[in-house]
N, C-alpha and C. Protein backbone atom coordinates (compact mmCIF):
# COMPACT_ATOMS: atom_id res chain seq x y z
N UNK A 1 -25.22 58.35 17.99
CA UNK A 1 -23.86 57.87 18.11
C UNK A 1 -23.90 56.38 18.46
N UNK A 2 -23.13 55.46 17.22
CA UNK A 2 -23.44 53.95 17.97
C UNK A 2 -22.07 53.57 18.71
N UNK A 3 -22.43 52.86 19.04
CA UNK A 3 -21.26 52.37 19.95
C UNK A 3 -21.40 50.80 20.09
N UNK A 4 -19.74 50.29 20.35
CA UNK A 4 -19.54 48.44 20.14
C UNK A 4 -19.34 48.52 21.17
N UNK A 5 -19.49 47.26 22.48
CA UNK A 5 -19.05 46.83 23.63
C UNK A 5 -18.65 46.00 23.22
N UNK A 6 -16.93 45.46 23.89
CA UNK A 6 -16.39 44.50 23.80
C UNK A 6 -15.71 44.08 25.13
N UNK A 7 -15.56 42.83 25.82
CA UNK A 7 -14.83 42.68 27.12
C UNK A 7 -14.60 43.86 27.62
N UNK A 8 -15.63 44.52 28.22
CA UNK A 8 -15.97 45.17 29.15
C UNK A 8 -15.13 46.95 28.97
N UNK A 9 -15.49 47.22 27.34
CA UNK A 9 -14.88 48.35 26.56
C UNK A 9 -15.76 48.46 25.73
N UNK A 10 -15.84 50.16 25.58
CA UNK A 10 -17.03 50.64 24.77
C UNK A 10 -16.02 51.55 23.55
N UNK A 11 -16.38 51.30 22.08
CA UNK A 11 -15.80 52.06 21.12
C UNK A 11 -16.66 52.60 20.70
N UNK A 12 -16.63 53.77 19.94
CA UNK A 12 -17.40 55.03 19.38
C UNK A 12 -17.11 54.97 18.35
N UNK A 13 -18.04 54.51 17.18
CA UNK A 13 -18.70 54.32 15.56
C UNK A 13 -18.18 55.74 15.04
N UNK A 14 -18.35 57.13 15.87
CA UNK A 14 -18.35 58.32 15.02
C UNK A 14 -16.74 58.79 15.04
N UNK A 15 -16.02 57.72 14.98
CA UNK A 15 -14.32 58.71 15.08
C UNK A 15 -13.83 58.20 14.05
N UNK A 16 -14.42 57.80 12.93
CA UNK A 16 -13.34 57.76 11.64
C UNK A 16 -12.53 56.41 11.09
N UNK A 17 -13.36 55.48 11.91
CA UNK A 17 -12.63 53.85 11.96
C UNK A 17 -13.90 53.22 11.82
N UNK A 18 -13.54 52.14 10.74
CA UNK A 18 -14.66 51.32 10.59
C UNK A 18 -14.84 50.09 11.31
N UNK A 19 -16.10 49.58 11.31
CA UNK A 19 -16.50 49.07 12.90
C UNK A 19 -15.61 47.56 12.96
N UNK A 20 -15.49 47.20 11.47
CA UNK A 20 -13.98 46.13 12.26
C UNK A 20 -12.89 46.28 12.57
N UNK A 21 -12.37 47.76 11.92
CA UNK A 21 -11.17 47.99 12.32
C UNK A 21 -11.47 48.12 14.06
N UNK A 22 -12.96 48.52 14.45
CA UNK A 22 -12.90 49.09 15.93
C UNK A 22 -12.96 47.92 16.60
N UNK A 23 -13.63 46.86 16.38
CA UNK A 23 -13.95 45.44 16.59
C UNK A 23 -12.31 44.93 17.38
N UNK A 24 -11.73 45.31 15.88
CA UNK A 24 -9.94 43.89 16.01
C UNK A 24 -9.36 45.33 17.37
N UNK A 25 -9.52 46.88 17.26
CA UNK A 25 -8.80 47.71 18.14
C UNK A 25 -8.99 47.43 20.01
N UNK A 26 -10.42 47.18 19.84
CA UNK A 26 -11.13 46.60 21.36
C UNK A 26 -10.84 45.33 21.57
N UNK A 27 -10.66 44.35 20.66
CA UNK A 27 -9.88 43.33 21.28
C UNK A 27 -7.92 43.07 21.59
N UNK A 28 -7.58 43.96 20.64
CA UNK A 28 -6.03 44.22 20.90
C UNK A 28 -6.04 44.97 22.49
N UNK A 29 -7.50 46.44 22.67
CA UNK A 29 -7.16 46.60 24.13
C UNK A 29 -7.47 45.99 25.33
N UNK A 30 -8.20 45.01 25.29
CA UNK A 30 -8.59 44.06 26.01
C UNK A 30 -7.47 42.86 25.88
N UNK A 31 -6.56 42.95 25.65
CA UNK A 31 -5.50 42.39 25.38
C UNK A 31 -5.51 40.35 24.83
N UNK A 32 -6.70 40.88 24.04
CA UNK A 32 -6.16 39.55 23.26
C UNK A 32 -5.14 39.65 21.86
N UNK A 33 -4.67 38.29 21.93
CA UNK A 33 -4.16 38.24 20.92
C UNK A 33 -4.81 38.30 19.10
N UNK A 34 -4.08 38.36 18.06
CA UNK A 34 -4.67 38.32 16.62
C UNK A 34 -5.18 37.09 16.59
N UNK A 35 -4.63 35.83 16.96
CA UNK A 35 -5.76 34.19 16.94
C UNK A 35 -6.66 34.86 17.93
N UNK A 36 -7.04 34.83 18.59
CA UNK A 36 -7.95 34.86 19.59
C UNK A 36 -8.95 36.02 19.59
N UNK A 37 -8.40 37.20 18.81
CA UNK A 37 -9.83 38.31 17.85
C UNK A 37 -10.22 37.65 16.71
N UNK A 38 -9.65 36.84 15.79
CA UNK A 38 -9.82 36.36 14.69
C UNK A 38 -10.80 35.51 14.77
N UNK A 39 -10.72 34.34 16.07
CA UNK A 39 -11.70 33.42 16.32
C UNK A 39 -12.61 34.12 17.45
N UNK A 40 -13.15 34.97 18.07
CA UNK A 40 -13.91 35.92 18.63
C UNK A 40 -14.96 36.08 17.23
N UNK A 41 -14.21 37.00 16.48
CA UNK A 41 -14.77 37.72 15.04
C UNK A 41 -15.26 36.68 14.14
N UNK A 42 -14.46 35.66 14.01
CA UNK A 42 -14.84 34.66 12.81
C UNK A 42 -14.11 35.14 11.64
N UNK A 43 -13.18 35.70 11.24
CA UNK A 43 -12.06 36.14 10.64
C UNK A 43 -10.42 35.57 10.24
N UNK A 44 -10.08 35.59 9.92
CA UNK A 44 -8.43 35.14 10.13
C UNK A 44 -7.47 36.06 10.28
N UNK A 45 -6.37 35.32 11.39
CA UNK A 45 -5.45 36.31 12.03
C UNK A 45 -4.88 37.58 10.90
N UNK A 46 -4.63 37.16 9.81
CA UNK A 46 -4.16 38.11 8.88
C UNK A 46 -4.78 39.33 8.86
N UNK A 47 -6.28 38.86 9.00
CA UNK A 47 -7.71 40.18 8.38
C UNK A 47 -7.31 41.07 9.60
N UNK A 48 -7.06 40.69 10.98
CA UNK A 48 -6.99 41.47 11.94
C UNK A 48 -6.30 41.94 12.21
N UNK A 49 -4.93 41.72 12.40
CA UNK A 49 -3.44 42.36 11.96
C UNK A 49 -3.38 43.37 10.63
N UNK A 50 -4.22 43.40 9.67
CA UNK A 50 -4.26 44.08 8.46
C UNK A 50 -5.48 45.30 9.24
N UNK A 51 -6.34 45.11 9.98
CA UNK A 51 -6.98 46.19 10.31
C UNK A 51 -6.53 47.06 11.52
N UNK A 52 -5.60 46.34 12.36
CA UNK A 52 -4.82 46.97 13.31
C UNK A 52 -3.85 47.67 12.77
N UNK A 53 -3.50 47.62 11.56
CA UNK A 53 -1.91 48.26 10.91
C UNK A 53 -2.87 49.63 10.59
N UNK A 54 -4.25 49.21 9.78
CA UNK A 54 -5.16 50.55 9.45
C UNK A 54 -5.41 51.85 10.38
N UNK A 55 -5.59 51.31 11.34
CA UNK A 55 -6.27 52.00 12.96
C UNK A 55 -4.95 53.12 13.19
N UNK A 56 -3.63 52.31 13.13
CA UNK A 56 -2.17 52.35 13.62
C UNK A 56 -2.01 53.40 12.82
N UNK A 57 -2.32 53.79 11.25
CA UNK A 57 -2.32 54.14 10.50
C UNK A 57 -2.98 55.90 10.65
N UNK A 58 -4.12 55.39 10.71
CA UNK A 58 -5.14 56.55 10.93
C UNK A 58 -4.67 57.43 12.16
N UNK A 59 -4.01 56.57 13.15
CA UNK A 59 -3.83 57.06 14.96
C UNK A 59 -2.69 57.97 14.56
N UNK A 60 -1.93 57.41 13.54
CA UNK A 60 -0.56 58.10 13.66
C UNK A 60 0.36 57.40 14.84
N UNK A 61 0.26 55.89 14.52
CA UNK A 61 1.32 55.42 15.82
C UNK A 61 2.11 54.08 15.06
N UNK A 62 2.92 53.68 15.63
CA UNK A 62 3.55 52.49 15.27
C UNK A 62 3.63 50.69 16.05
N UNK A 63 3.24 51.36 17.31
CA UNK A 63 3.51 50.24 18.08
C UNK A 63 2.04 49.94 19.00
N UNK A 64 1.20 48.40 19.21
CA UNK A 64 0.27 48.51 19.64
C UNK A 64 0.02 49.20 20.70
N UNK A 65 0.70 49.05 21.64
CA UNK A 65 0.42 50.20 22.84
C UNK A 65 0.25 51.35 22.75
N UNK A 66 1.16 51.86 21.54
CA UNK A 66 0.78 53.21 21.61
C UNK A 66 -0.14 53.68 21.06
N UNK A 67 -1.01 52.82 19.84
CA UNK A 67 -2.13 52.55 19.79
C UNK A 67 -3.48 52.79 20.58
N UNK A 68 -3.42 51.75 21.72
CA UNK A 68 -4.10 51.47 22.77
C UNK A 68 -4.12 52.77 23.68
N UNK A 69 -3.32 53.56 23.59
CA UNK A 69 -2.87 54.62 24.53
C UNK A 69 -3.50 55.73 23.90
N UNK A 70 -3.36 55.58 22.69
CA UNK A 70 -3.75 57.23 21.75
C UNK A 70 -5.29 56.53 21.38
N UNK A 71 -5.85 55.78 21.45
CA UNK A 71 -7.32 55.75 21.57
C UNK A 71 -8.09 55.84 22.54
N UNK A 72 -7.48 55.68 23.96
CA UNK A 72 -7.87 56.01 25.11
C UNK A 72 -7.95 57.75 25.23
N UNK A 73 -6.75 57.75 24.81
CA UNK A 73 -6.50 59.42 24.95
C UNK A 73 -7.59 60.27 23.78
N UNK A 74 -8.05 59.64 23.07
CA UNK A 74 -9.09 60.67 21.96
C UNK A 74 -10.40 60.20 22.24
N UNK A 75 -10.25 59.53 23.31
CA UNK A 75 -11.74 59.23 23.47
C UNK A 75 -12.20 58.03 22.49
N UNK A 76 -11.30 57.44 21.84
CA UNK A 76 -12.66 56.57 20.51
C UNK A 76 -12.83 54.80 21.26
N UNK A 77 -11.96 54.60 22.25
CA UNK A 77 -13.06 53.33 23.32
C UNK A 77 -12.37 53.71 24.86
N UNK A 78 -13.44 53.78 25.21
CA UNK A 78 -13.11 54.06 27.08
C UNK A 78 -13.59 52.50 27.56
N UNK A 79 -13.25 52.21 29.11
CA UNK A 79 -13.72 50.70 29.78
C UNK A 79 -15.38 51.19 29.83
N UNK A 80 -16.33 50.33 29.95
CA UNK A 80 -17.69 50.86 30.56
C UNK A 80 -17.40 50.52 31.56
N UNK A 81 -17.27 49.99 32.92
CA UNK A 81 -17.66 49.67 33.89
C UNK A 81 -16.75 50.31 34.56
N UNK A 82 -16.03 51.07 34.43
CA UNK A 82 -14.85 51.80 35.07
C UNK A 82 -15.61 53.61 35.02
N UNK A 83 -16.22 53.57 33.97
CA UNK A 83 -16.76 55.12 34.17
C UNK A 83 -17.94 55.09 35.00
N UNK A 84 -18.88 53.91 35.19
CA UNK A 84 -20.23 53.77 35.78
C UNK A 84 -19.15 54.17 37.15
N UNK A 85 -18.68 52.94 37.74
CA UNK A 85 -17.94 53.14 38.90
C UNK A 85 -17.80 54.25 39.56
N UNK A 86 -16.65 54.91 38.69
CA UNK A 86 -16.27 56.08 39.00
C UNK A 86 -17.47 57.15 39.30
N UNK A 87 -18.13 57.27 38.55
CA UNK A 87 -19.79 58.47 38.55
C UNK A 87 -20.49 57.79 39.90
N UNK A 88 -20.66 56.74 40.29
CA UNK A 88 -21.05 56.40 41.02
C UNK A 88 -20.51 56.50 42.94
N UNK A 89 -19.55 56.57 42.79
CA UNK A 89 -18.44 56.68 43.99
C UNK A 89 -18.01 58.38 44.21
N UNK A 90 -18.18 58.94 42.70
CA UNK A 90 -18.22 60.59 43.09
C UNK A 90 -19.54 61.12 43.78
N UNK A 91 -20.32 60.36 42.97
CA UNK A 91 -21.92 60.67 43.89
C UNK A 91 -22.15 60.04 44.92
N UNK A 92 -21.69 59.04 45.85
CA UNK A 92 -21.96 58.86 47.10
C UNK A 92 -20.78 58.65 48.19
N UNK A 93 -19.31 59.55 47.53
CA UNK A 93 -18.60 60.08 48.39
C UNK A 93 -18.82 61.36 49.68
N UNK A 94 -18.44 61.37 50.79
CA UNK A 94 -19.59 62.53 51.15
C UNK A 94 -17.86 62.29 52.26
N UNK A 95 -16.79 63.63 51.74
CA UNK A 95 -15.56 64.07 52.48
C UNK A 95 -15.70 64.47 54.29
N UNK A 96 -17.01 65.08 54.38
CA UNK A 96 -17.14 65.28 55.97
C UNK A 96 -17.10 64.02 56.75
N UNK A 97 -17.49 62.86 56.24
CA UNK A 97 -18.28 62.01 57.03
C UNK A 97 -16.98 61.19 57.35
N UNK A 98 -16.83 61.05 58.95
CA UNK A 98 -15.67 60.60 59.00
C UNK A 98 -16.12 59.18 60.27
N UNK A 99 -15.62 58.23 59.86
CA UNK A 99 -15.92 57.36 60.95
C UNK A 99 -15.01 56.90 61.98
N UNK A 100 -15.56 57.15 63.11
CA UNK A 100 -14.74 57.01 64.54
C UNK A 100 -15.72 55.79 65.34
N UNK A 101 -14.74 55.64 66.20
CA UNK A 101 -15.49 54.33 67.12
C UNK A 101 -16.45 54.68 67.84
N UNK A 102 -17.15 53.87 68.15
CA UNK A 102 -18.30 53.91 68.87
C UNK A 102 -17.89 53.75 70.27
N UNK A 103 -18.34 55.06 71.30
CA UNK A 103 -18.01 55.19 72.80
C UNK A 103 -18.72 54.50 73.74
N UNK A 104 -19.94 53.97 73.08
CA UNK A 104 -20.19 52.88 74.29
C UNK A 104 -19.90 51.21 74.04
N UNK A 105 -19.65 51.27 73.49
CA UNK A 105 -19.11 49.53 73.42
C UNK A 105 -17.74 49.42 74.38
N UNK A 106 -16.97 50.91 74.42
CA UNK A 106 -15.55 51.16 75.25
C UNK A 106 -16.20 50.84 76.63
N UNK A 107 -17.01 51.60 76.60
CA UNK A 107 -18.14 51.85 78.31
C UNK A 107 -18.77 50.65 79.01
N UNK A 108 -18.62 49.78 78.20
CA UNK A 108 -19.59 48.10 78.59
C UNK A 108 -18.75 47.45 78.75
N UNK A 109 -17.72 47.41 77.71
CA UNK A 109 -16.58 46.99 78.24
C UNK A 109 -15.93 46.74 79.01
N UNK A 110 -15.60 48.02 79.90
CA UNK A 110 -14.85 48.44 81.11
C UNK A 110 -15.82 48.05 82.64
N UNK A 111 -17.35 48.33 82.14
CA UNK A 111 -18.26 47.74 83.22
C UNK A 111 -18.18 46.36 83.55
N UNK A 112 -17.85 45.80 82.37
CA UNK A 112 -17.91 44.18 82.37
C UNK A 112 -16.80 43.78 83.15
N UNK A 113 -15.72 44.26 82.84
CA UNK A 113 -14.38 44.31 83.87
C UNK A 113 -14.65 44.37 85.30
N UNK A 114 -15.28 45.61 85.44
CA UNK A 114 -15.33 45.79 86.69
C UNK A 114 -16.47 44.82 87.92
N UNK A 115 -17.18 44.25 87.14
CA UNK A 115 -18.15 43.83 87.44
C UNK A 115 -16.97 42.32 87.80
N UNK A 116 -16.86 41.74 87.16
CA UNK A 116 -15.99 40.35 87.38
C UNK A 116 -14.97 40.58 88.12
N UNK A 117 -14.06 41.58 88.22
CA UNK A 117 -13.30 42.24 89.52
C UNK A 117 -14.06 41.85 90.70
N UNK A 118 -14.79 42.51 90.64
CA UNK A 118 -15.74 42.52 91.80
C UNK A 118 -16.11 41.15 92.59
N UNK A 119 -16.69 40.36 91.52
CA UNK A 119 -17.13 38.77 92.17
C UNK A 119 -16.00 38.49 92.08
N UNK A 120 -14.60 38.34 91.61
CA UNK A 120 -13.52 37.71 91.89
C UNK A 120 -13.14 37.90 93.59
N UNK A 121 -13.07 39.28 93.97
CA UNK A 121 -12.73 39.59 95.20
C UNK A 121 -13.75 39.21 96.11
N UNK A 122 -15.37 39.19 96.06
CA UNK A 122 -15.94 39.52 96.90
C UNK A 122 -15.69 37.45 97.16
């Protein structure tokens, strides 16, 4: 299974979109604009707008977001660094472990008080 990384988004080669249409789709969800995939790609704004209408096409949607939304939702580009994250924070979450203050720093504290009480009066 190959796969494109783009600004910090991974698309999947095996869902039925060819790899520029997936190219111009990962930069529409990374929210650049058609100049700014076009000059990314080396393309012109037209070529990319003409492969986003394709994608739009294939998705069964009309509007880019919903686009962006129904390719998230079928799986064909997820973020990478958002799933590492996540796998990572499930595996070194640990629900028992609860942190409370530490009882002797309260205890030195209060000695220290008492102690300067002390030479104040004596």
């Amino acid at each position: 299974m190959e796969k494109i990384y783009y600004a910090g988004l991974v698309g999947r080669m095996d869902s039925g979109i060819a790899e520029r249409e997936l190219r111009c789709l990962l930069a529409i969800a990374a929210g650049e604009t058609d100049k700014q995939a076009a000059l990314e790609a080396g393309i012109s704004p037209r070529t990319v707008k003409g492969a986003v209408e394709r994608v739009m096409h294939k998705l069964h949607t009309y509007k880019r977001t919903a686009l962006v939304a129904e390719a998230f939702r079928r799986g064909i580009i997820a973020p990478a660094l958002c799933m590492v994250i996540a796998l990572l924070m499930g595996l070194h979450h640990n629900p028992s472990a609860v942190r409370r203050p530490s009882a002797p720093r309260r205890i030195e504290t209060f000695s220290a008080v008492r102690r300067i009480e002390s030479a104040v009066v004596a």
